[in-house]
N, C-alpha and C. Protein backbone atom coordinates (compact mmCIF):
# COMPACT_ATOMS: atom_id res chain seq x y z
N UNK A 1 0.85 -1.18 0.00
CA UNK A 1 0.00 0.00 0.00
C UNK A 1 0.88 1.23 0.00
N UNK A 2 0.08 1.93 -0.68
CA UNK A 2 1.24 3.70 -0.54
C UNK A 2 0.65 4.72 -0.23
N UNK A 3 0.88 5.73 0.37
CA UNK A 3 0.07 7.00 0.67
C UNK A 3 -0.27 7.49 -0.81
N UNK A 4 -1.43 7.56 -1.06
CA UNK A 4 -1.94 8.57 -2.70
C UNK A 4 -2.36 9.90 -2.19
N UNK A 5 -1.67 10.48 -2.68
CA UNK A 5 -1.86 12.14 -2.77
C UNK A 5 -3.02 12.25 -3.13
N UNK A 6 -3.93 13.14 -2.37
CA UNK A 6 -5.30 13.99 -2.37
C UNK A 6 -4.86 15.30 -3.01
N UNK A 7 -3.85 15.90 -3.48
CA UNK A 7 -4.17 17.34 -4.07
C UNK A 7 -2.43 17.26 -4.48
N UNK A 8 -2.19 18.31 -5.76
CA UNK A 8 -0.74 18.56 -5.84
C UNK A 8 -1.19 20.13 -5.71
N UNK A 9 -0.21 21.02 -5.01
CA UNK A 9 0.12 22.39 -4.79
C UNK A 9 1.32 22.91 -5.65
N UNK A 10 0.72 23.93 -6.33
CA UNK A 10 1.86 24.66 -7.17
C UNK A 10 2.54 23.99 -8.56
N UNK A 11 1.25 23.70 -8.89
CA UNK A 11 1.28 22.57 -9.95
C UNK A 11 0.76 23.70 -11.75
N UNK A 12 1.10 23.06 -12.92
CA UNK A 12 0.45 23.75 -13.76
C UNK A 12 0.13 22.73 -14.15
N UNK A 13 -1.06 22.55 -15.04
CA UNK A 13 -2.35 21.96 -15.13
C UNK A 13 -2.43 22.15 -16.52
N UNK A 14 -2.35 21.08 -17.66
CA UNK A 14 -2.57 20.63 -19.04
C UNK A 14 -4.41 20.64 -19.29
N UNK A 15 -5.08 21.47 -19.78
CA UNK A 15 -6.17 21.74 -19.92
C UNK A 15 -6.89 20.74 -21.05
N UNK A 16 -6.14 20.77 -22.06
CA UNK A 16 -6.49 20.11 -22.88
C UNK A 16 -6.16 18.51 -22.56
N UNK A 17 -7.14 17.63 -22.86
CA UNK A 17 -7.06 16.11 -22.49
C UNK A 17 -6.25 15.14 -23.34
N UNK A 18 -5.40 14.48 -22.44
CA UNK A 18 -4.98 12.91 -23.41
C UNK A 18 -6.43 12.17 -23.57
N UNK A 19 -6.54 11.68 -24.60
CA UNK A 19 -7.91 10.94 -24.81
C UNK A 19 -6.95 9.63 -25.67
N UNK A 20 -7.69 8.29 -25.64
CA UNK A 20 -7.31 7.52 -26.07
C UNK A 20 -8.68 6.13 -25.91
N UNK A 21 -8.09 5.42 -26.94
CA UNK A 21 -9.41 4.41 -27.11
C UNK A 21 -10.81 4.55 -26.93
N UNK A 22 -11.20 5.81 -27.90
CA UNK A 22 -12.01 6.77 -28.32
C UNK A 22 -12.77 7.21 -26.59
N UNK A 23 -11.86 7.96 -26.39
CA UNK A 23 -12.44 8.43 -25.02
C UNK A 23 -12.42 7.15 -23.74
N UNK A 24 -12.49 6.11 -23.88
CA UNK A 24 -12.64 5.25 -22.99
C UNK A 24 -10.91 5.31 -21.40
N UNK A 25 -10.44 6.24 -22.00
CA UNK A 25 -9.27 6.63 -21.29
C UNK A 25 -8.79 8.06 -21.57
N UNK A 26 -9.17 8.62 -20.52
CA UNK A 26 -8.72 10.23 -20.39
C UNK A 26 -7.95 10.86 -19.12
N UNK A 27 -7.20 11.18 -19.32
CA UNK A 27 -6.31 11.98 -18.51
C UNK A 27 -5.83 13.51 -19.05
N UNK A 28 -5.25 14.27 -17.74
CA UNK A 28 -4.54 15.67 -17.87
C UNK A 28 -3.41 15.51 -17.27
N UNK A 29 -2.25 16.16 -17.80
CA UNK A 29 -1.27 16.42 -17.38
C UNK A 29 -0.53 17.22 -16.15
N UNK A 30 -0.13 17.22 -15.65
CA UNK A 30 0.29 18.15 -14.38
C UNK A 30 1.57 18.45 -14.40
N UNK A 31 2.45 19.48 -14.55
CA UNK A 31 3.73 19.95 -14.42
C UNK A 31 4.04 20.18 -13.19
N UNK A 32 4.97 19.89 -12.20
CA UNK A 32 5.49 20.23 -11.20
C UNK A 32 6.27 21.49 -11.47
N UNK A 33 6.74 22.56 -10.85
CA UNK A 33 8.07 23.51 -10.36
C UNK A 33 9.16 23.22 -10.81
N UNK A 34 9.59 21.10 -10.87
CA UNK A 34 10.61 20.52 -10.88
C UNK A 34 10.72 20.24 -12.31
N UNK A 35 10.12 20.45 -13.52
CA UNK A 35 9.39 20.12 -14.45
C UNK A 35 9.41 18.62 -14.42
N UNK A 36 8.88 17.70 -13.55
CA UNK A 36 8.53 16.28 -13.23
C UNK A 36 7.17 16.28 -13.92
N UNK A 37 6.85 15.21 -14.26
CA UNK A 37 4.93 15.25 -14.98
C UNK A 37 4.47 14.01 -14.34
N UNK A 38 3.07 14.58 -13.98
CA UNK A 38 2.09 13.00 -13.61
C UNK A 38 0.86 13.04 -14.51
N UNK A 39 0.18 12.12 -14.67
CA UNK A 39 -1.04 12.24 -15.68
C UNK A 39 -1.77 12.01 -14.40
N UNK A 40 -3.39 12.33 -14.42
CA UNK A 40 -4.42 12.11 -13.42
C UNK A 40 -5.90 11.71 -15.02
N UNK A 41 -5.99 9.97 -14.17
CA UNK A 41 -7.05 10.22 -15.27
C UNK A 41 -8.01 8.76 -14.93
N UNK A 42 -8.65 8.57 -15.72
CA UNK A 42 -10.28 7.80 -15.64
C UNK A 42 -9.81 7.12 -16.73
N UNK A 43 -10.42 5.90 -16.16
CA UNK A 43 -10.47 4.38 -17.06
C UNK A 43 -11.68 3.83 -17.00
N UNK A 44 -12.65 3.75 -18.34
CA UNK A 44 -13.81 3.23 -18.15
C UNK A 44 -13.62 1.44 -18.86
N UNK A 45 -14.75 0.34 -18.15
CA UNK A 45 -14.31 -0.72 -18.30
C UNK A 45 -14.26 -0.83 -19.79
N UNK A 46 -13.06 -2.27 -19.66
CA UNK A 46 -12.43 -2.54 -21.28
C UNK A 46 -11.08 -2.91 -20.31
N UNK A 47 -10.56 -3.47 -21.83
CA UNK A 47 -9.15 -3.91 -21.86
C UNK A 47 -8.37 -2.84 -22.70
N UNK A 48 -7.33 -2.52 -22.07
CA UNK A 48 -6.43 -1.65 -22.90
C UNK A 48 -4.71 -2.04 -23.20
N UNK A 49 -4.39 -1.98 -24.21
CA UNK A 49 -2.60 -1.94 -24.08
C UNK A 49 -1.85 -0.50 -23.92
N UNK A 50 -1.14 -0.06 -23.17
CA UNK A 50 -0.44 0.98 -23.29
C UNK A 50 1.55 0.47 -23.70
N UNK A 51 2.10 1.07 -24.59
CA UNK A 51 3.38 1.47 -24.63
C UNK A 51 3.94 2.24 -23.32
N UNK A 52 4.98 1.98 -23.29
CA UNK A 52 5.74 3.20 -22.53
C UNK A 52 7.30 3.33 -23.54
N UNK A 53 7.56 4.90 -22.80
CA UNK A 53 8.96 5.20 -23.24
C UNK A 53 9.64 5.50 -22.28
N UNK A 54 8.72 6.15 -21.04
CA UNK A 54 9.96 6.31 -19.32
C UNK A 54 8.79 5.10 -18.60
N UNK A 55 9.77 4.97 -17.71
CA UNK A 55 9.40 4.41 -16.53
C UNK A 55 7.94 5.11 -15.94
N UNK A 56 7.08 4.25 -15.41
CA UNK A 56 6.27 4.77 -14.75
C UNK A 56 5.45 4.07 -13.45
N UNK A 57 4.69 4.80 -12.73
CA UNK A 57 4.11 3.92 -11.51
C UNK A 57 3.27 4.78 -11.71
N UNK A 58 2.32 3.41 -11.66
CA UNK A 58 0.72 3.76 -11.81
C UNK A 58 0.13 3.52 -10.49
N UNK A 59 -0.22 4.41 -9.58
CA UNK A 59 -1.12 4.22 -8.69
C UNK A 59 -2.47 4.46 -8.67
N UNK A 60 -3.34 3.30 -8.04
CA UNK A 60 -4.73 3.18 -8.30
C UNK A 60 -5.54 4.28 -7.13
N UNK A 61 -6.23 5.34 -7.46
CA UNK A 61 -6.96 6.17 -6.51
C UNK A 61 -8.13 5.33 -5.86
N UNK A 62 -8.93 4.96 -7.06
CA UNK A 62 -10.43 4.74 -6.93
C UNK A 62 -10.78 3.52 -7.99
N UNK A 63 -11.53 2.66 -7.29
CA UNK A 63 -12.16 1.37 -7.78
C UNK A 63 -11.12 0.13 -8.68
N UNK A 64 -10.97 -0.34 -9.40
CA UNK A 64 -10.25 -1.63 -9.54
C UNK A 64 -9.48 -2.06 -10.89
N UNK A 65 -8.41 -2.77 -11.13
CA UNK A 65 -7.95 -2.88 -12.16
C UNK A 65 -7.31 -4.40 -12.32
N UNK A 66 -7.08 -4.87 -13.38
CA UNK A 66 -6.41 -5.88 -13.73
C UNK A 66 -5.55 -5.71 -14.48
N UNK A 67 -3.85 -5.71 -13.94
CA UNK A 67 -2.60 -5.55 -14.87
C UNK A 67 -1.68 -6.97 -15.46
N UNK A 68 -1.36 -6.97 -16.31
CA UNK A 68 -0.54 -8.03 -16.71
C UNK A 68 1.23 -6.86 -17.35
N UNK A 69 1.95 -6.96 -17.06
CA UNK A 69 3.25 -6.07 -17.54
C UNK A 69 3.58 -7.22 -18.87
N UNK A 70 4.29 -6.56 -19.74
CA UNK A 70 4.54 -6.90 -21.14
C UNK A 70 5.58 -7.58 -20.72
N UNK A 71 5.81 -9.01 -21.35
CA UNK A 71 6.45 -10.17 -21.29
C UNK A 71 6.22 -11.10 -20.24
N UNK A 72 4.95 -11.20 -19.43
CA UNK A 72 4.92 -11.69 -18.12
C UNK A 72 3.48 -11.87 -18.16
N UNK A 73 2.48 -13.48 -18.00
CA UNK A 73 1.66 -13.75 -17.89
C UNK A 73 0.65 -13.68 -16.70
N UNK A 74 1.53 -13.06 -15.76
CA UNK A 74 0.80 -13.24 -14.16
C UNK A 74 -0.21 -11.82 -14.72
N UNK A 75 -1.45 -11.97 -13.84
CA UNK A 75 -2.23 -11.23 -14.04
C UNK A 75 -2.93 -10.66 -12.36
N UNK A 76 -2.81 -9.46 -12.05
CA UNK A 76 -2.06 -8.65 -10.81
C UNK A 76 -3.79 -7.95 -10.64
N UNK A 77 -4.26 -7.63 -9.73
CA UNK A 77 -5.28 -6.37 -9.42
C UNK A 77 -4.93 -5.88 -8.20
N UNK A 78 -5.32 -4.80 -8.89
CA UNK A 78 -5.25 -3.63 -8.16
C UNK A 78 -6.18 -2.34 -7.55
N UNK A 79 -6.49 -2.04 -6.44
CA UNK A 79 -7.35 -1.09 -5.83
C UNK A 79 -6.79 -0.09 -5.29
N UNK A 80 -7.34 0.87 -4.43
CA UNK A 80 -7.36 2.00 -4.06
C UNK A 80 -5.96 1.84 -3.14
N UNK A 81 -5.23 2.74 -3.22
CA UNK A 81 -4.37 2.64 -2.63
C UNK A 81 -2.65 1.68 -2.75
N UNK A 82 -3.01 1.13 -3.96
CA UNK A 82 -2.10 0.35 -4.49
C UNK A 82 -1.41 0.98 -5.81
N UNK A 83 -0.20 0.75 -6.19
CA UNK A 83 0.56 1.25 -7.47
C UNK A 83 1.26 -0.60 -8.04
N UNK A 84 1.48 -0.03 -8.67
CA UNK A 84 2.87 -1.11 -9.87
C UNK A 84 3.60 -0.17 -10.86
N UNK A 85 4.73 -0.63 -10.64
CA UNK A 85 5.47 0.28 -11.57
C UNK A 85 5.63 -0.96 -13.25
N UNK A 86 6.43 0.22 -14.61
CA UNK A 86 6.30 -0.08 -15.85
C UNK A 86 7.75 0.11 -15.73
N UNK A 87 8.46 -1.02 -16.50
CA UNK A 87 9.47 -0.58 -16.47
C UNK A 87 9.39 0.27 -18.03
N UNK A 88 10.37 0.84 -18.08
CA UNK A 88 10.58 2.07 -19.45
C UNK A 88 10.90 1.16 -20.73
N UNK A 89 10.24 1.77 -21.82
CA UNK A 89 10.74 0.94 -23.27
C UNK A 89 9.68 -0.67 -23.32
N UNK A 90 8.70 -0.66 -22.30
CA UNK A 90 7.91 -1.42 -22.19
C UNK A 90 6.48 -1.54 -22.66
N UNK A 91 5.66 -2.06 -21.41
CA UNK A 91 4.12 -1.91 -21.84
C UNK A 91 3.35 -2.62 -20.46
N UNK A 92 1.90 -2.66 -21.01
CA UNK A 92 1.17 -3.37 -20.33
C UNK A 92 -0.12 -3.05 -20.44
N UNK A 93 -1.06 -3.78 -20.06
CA UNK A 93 -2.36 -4.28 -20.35
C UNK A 93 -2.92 -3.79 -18.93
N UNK A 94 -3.92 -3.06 -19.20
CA UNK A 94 -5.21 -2.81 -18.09
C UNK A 94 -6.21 -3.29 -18.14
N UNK A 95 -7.03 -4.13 -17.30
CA UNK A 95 -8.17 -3.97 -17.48
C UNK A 95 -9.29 -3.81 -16.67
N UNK A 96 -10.04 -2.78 -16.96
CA UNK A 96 -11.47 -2.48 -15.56
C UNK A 96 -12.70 -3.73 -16.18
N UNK A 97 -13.18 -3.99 -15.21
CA UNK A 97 -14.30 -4.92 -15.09
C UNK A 97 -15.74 -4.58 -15.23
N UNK A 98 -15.92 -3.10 -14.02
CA UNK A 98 -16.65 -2.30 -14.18
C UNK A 98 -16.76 -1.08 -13.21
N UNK A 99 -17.58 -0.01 -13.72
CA UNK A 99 -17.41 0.80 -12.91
C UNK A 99 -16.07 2.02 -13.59
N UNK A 100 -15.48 3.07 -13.04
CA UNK A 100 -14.48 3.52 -13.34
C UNK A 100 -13.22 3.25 -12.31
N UNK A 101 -12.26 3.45 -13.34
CA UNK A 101 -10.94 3.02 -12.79
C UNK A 101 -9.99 4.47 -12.37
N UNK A 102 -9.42 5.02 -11.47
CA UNK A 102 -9.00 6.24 -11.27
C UNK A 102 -7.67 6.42 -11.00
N UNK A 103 -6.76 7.04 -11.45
CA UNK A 103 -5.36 6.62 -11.51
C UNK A 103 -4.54 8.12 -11.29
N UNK A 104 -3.48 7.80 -10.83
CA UNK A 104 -2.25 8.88 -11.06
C UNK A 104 -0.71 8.31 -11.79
N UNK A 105 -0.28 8.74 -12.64
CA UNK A 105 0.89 8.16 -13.22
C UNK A 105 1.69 9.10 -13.60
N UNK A 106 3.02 8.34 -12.78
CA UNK A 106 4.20 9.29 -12.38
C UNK A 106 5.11 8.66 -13.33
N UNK A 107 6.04 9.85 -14.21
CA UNK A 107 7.26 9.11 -14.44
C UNK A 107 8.41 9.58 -14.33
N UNK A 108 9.01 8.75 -14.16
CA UNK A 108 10.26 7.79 -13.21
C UNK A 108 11.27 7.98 -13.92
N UNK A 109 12.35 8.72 -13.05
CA UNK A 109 13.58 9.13 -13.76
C UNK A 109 14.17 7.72 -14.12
C-alpha cells in the first residue's frame, strides 16, 4: 500500500485532455516547479494496451484494475491505494471490469 496524494500544490495543469481508445481513457497532465509530470485520469471498463517510453508507476486512486506487464503472464489487481510500476521501453495491459478506474501516473527518472 502507498500513501496517494489527495491534491498537488503549485502545480500547472494541461487543460487540454490525453484521450485515447475513443475516449474510454482520459487523462490531464500536471507539471510540477521541478518540471517532473504526472497524468491524473479515468479508465472506463475494457481492456487496454499501453506502450511506454519512461518508466512509470501507476497508482490506483479509486475502484479496480487488472494488470498483466509486457512479457509476463501473471495477471495482478489492483485497488485503491495500491501502485505497480512499468518498467521504461515497455508496456502493459489494463483492465477495468466495471465501474471507473481512477489513476495517477508518475514518471520515473
Amino acid at each position: 500500500m502507498s500513501t496517494i496524494a489527495t491534491q498537488f500544490d503549485g502545480v500547472t495543469v494541461h487543460t487540454k485532455a490525453n484521450v485515447y481508445f475513443d475516449g474510454n481513457v482520459v487523462s490531464h497532465s500536471v507539471i510540477f516547479a521541478d518540471k517532473s509530470k504526472k497524468t491524473l485520469g479515468l479508465i472506463r471498463p475494457g481492456s487496454y494496451h499501453f506502450g511506454t517510453a519512461a518508466a512509470e508507476r501507476m497508482e490506483i486512486v479509486a475502484g479496480s484494475c487488472e494488470v498483466t506487464l509486457d512479457g509476463q503472464t501473471q495477471i495482478q489487481t489492483y485497488g485503491p491505494g495500491t501502485y505497480f510500476d512499468v518498467p521504461a521501453n515497455s508496456g502493459f495491459t489494463i483492465a477495468v471490469g466495471g465501474g471507473l478506474c481512477e489513476y495517477i501516473c508518475s514518471f520515473l527518472a
